[in-house]
Protein backbone atom coordinates (compact mmCIF):
# COMPACT_ATOMS: atom_id res chain seq x y z
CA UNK A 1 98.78 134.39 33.66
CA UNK A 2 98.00 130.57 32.82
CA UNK A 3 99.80 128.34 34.71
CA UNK A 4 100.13 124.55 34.00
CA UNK A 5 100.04 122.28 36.82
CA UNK A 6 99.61 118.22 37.47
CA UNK A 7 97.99 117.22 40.48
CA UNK A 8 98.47 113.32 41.36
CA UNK A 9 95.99 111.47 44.05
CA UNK A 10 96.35 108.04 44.95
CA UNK A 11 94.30 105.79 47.29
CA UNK A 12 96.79 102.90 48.08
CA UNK A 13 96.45 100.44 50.47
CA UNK A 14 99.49 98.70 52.49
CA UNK A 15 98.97 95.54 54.16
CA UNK A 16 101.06 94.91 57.50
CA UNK A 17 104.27 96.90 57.16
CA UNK A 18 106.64 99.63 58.20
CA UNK A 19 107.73 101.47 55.26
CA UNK A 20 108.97 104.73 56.96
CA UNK A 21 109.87 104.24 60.53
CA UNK A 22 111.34 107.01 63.10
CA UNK A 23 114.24 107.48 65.62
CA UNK A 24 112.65 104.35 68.09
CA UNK A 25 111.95 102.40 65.26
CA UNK A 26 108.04 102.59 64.74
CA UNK A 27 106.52 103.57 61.83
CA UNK A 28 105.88 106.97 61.18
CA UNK A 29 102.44 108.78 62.34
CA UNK A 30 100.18 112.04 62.79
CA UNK A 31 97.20 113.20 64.89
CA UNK A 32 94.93 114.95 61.76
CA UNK A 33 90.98 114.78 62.28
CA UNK A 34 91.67 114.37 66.02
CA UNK A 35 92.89 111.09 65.15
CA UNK A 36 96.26 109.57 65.18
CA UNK A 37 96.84 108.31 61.45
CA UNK A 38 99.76 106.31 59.70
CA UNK A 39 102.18 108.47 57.74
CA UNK A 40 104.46 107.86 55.17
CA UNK A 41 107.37 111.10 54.89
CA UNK A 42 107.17 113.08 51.72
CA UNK A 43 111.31 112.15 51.81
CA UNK A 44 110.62 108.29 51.89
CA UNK A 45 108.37 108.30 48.96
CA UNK A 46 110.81 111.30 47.03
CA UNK A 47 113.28 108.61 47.65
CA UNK A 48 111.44 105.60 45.86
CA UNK A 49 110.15 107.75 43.11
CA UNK A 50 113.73 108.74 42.19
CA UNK A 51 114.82 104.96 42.48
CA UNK A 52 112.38 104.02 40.29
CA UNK A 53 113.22 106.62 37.09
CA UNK A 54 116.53 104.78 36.49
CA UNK A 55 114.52 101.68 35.27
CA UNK A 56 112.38 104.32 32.64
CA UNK A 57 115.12 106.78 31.65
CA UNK A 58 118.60 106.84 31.12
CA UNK A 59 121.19 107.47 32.77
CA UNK A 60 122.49 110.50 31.20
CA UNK A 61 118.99 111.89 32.24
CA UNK A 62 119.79 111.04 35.89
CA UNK A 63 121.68 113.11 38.93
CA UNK A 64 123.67 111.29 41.81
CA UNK A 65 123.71 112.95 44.99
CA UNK A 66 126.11 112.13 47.22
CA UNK A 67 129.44 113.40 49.14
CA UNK A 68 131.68 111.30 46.96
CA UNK A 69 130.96 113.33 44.13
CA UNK A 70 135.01 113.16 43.26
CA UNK A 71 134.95 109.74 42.77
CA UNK A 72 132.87 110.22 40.34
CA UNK A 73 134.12 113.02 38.53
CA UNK A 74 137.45 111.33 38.73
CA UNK A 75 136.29 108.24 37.37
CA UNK A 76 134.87 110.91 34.13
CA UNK A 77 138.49 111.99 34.12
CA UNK A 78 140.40 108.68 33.89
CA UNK A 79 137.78 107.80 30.47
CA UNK A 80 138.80 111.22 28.97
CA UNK A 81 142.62 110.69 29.55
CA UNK A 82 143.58 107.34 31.01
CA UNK A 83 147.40 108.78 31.18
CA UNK A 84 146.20 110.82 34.75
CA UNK A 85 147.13 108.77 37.50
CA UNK A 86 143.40 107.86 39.83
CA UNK A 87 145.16 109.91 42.68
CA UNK A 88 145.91 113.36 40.17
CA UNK A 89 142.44 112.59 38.74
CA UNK A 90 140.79 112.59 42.32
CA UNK A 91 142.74 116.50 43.12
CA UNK A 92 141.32 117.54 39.53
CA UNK A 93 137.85 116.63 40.50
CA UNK A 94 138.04 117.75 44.03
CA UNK A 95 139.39 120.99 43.13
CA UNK A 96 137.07 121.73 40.14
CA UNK A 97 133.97 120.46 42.07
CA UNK A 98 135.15 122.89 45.01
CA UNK A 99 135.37 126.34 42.27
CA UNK A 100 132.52 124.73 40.57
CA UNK A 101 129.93 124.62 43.91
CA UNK A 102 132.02 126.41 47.10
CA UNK A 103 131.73 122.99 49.00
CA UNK A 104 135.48 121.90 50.61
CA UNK A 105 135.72 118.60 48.98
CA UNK A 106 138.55 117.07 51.17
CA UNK A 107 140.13 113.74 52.23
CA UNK A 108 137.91 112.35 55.44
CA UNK A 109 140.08 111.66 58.45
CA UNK A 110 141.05 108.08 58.58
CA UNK A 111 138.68 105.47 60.52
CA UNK A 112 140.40 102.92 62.96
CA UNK A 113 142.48 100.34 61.30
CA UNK A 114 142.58 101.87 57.91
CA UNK A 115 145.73 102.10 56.59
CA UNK A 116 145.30 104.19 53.10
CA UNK A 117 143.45 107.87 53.05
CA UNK A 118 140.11 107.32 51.76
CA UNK A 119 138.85 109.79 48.28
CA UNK A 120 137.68 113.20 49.13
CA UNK A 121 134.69 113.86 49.96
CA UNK A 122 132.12 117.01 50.15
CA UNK A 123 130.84 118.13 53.33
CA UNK A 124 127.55 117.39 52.65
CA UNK A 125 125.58 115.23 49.65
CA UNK A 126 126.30 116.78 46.33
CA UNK A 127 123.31 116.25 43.31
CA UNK A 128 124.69 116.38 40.13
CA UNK A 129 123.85 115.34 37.09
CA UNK A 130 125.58 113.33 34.85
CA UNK A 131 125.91 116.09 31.99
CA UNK A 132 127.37 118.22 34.61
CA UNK A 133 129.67 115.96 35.98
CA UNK A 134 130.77 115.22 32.88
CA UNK A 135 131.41 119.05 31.92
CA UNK A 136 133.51 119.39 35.40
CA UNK A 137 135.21 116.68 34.43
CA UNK A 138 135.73 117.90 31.01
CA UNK A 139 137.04 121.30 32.47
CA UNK A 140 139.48 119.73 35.13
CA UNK A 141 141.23 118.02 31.78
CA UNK A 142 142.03 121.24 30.27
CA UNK A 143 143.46 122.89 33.60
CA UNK A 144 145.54 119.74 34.66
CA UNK A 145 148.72 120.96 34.52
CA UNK A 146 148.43 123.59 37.01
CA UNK A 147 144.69 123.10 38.05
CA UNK A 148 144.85 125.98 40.84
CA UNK A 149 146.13 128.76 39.27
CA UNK A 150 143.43 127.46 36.10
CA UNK A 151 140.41 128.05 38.39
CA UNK A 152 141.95 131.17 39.97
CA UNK A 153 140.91 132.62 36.70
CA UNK A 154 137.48 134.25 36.86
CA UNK A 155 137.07 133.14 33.51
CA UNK A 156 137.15 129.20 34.25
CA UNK A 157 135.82 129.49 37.41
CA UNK A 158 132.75 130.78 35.92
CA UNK A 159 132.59 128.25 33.55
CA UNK A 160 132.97 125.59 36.87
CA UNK A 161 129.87 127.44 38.31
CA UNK A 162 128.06 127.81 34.75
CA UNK A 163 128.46 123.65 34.18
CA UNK A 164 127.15 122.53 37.55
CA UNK A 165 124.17 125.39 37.09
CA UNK A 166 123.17 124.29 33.80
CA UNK A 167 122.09 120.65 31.92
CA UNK A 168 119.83 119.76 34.92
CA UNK A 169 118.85 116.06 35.25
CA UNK A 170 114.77 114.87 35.42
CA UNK A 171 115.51 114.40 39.09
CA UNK A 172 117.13 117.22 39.83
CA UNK A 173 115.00 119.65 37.73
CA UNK A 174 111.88 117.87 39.94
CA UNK A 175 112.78 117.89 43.38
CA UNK A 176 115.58 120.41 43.21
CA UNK A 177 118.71 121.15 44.52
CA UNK A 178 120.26 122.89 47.93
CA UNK A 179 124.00 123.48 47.77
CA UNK A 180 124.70 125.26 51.10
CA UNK A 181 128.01 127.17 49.92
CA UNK A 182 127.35 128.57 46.65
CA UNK A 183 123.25 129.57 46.91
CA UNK A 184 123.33 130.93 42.85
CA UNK A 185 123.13 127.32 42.16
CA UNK A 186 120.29 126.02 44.06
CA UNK A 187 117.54 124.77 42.06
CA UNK A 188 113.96 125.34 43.19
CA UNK A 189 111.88 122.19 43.06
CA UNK A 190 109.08 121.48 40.70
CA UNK A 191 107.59 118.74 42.28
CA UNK A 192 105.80 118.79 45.51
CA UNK A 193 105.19 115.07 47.63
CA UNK A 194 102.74 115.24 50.28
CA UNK A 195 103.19 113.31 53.61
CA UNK A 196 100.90 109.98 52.82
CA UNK A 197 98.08 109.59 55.26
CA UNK A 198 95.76 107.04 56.75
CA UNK A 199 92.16 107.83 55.56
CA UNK A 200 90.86 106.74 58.95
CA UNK A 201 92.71 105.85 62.60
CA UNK A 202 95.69 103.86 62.82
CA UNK A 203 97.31 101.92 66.00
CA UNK A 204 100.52 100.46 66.06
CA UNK A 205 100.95 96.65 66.85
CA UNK A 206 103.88 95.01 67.76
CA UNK A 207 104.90 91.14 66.06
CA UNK A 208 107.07 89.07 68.52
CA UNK A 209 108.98 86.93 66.56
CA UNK A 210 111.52 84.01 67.22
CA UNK A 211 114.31 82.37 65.42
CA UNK A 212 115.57 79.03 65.82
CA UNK A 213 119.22 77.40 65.75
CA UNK A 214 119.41 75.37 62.92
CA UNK A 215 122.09 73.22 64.86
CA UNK A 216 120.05 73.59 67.85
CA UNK A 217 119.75 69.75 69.82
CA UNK A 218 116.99 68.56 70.37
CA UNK A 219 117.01 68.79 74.30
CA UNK A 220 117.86 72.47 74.06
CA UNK A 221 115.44 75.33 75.53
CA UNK A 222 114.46 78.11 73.88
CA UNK A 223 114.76 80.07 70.34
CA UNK A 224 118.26 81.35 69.06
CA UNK A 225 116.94 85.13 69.17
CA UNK A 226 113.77 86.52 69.81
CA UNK A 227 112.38 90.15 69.14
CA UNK A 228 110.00 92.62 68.50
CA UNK A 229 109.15 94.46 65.39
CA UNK A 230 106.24 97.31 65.20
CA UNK A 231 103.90 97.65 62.21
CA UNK A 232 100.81 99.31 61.11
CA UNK A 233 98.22 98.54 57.92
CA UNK A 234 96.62 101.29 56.52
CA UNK A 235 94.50 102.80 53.57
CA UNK A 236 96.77 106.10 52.43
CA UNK A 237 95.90 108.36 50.76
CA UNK A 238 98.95 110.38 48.86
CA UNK A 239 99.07 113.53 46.81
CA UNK A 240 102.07 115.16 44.64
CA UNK A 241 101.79 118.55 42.68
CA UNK A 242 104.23 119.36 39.64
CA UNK A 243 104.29 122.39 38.31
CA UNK A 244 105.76 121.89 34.99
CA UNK A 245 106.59 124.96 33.71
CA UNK A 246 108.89 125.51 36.43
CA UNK A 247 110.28 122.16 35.25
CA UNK A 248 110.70 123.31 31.60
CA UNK A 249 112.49 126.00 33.04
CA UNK A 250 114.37 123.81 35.21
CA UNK A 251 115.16 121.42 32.11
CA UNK A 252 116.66 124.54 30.45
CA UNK A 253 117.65 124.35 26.73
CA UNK A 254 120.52 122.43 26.98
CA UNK A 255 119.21 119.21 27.73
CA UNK A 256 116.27 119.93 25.08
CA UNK A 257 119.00 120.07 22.17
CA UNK A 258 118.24 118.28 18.89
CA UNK A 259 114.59 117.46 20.17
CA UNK A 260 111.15 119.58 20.23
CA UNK A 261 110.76 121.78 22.98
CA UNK A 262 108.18 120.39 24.87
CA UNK A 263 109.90 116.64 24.65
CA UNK A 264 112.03 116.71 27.52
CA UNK A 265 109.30 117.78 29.92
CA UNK A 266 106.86 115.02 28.54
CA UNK A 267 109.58 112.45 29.03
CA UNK A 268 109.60 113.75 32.55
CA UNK A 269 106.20 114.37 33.48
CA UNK A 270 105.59 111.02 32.13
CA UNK A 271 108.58 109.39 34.15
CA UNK A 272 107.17 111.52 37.24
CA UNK A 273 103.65 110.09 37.10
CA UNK A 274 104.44 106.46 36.28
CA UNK A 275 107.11 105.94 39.04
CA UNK A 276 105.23 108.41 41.86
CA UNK A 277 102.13 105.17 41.30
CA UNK A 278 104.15 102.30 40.91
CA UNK A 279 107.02 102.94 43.31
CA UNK A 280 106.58 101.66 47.26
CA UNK A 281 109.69 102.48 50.07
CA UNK A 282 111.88 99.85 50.63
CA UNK A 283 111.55 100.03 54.67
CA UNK A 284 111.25 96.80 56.40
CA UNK A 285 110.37 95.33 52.86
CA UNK A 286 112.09 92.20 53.31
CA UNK A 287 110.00 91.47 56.58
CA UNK A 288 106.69 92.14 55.07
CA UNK A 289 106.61 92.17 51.61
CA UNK A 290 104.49 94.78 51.50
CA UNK A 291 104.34 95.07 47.36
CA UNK A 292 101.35 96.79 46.87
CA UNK A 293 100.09 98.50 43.81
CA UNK A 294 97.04 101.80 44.39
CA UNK A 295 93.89 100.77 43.74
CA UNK A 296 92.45 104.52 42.72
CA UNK A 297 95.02 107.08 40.90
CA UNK A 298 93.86 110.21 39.74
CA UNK A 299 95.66 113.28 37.94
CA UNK A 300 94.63 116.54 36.87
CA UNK A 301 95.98 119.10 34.83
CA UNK A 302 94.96 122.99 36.02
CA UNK A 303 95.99 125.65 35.01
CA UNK A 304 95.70 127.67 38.50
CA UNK A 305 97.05 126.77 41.53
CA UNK A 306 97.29 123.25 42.94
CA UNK A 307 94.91 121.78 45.00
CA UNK A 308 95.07 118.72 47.56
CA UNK A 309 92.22 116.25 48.55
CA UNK A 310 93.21 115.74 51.88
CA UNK A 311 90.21 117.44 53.28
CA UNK A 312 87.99 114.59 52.37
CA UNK A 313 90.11 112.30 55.26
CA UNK A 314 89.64 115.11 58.10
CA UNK A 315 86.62 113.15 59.18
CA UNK A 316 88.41 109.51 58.81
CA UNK A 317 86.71 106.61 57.47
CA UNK A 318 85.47 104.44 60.11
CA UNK A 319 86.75 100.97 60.70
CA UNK A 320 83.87 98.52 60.68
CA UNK A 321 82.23 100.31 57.32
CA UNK A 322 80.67 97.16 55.50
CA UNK A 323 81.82 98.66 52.10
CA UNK A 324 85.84 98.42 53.39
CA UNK A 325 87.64 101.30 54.25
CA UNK A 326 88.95 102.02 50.22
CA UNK A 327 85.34 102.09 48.94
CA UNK A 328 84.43 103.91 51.69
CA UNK A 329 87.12 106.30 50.92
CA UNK A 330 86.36 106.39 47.44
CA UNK A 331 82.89 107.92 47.98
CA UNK A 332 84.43 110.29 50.35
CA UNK A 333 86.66 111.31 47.71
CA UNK A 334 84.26 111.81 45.23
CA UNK A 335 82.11 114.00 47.15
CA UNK A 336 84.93 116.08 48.58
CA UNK A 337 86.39 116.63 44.64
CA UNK A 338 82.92 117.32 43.38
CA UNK A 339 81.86 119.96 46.64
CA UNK A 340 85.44 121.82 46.08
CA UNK A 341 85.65 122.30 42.26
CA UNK A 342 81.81 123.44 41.95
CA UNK A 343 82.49 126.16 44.97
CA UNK A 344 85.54 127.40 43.87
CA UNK A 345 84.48 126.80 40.47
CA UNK A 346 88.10 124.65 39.10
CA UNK A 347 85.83 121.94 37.95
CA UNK A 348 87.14 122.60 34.42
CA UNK A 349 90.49 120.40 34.81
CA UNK A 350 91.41 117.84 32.46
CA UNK A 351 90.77 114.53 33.95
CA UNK A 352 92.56 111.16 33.86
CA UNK A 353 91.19 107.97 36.15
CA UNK A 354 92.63 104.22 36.98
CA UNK A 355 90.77 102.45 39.37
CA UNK A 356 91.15 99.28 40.03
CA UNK A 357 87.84 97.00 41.48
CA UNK A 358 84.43 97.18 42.43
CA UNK A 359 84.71 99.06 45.70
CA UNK A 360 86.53 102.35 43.54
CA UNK A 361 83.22 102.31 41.51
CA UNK A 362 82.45 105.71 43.10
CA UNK A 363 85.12 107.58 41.49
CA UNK A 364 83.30 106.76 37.97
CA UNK A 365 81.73 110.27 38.37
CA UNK A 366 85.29 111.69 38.13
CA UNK A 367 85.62 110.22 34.33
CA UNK A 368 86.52 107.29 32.04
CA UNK A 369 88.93 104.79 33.53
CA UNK A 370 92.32 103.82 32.05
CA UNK A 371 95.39 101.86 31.99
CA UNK A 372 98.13 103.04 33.94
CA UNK A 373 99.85 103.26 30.25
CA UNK A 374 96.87 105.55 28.98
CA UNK A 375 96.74 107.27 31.78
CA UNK A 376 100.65 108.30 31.80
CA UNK A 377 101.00 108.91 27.62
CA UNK A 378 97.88 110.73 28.08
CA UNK A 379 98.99 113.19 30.64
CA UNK A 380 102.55 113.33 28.81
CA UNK A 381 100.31 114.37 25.44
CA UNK A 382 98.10 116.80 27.03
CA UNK A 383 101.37 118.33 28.53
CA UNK A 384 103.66 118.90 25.67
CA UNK A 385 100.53 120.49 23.62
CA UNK A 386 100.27 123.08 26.46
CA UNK A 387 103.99 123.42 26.15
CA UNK A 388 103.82 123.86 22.47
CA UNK A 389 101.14 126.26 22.50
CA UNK A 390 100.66 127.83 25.93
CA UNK A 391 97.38 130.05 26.54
């Protein structure tokens, strides 16, 4: 059976930074090719990429997750009927959210020196969309005057379980959902990240740094604070996988109402692709404004299985190469892309390109280069005409 899937491979390179650091505080790494590389977490760039949709859809397209998941279903509440009292609004929503997912949403104990209870929370982070907060919400209205005994009925408590199961957000439908008490509900993710790697070796260096009292006199010693910060530079390269038909299904019909089928998975797919490029974790941004942009991107739609690049790195690129380590790379890539598709004969996948300067001019065998706005309303296009009529 024909399968449609979008494969996304960037070569991005990040000047002095530390985007994704670990427990002590350096940036993240991995031996590969008997080298030890810089690595970016699949989690840290999940993270940006969902950041980034809220500034290309809207919000009633979006999920929150978090464990004060009342507060916001309370807050829903209050807008429906602002006659419910916030503290009767936050027991509907704890209580509906609870029937609606198994999590104990509950009042955390009180922290030193706080003198009022705090909301509820959930145990752990909650996604939800806004649809199906909304629903809860909606449902928590209708049982308020004796919400217990409403959701004692297996009748409204499978309507709880049916909202928060249903009307999936763009985020959550892509990188899915885990709720640990009520496993009917989990959504399986459609959209794979990568860890980002360094094409070629990476060391860590250290930047000593000092800071100086502004009211400091003049026959004072020394610097107000000094430190150490650790950083790294590297050429990644990263590499995401959708497959989108397990998005449409995610998507479901209910957020597809009063629009062609295959719309709400091109908004998505589009949304994915653009904000996967553009976006950059915020780690340690404010140190070393590390805003870069990739300087190769390149998807492909298959209709298989997808496939990673990251074989072409396993011999890294050496340091001293006279063509820099992203042209360099570039070649690499080409060859490796080339070599796999003709052996295993996928060489037939639709092809979109951006590449920006002379030293990506190897990847011209790959195709015709683009905009980053071609590229994405191509991909969205090619998509939704699979969608509409599937092979």
């Amino acid at each position: 059976m024909s399968r449609t899937i979008l494969d996304v491979h960037i070569l991005q390179t990040v000047p002095p930074s530390n985007i994704n650091r670990d427990d002590t505080g350096s940036p993240k790494g991995a031996v590969y090719g008997g080298v030890r590389r810089a690595r970016v977490s699949s989690q840290a760039w999940k993270r940006a990429t969902r950041e980034a949709f809220n500034g290309v859809l809207p919000p009633e397209e979006l999920g929150t997750r978090t464990k004060r998941v009342a507060e916001l279903v309370a807050g829903r509440i209050a807008e429906l009927d602002d006659s419910i009292p916030q503290e009767e609004a936050l027991e509907l929503a704890a209580a509906t959210v609870t029937a609606a997912t198994g999590s104990k949403v509950e009042k955390p104990k009180r922290r030193k020196g706080e003198e009022e209870d705090r909301a509820p929370e959930s145990s752990y982070l909650m996604f939800l969309s806004a649809r199906q907060r909304d629903g809860l919400a909606e449902l928590a209205v209708q049982g308020r005057a004796d919400i217990k005994a409403f959701l004692k009925d297996p009748e409204n408590k499978k309507r709880a379980k049916q909202i928060a199961n249903t009307n999936h957000s763009v985020d959550i439908a892509l990188f899915g959902r885990m709720v640990a008490d009520s496993s009917d509900i989990n959504v399986d993710a459609s959209a794979q990240v990568a860890h980002a790697i360094s094409v070629h070796a990476a060391e860590i260096e250290a930047d000593y740094y000092t800071a100086v009292d502004d009211r400091r006199e003049d026959d004072e010693p020394g610097a107000g604070m000094i430190g150490t910060v650790e950083f790294n530079a590297a050429t990644l390269y990263r590499y995401a996988a959708v497959d989108v038909d397990r998005l449409a299904s995610n998507l479901g019909a209910g957020i597809q109402e009063g629009r062609p089928a295959a719309e709400p998975v091109r908004r998505a797919v589009e949304a994915f692709v653009r904000c996967f490029v553009e976006s950059m974790p915020t780690g340690k941004s404010n140190t070393f404004a590390n805003h870069s942009l990739p300087a190769a991107v390149i998807v492909k739609l298959r209709d298989a299985r997808p496939i990673s690049f990251a074989g072409a790195f396993e011999d890294p690129v050496p340091q001293d190469t006279p063509d820099g380590q992203v042209g360099h790379a570039c070649a690499k890539l080409t060859e490796h892309i080339a070599e796999i598709e003709r052996v295993y004969g996928v060489a037939d996948a639709k092809t979109w390109l951006l590449r920006v300067g002379e030293a990506t001019k190897p990847l011209e065998a790959l195709g015709t280069a683009s905009t980053l706005d071609q590229m994405v309303g191509g991909v969205g296009q090619a998509v939704a005409a699979r969608m509409e009529n599937p092979a």
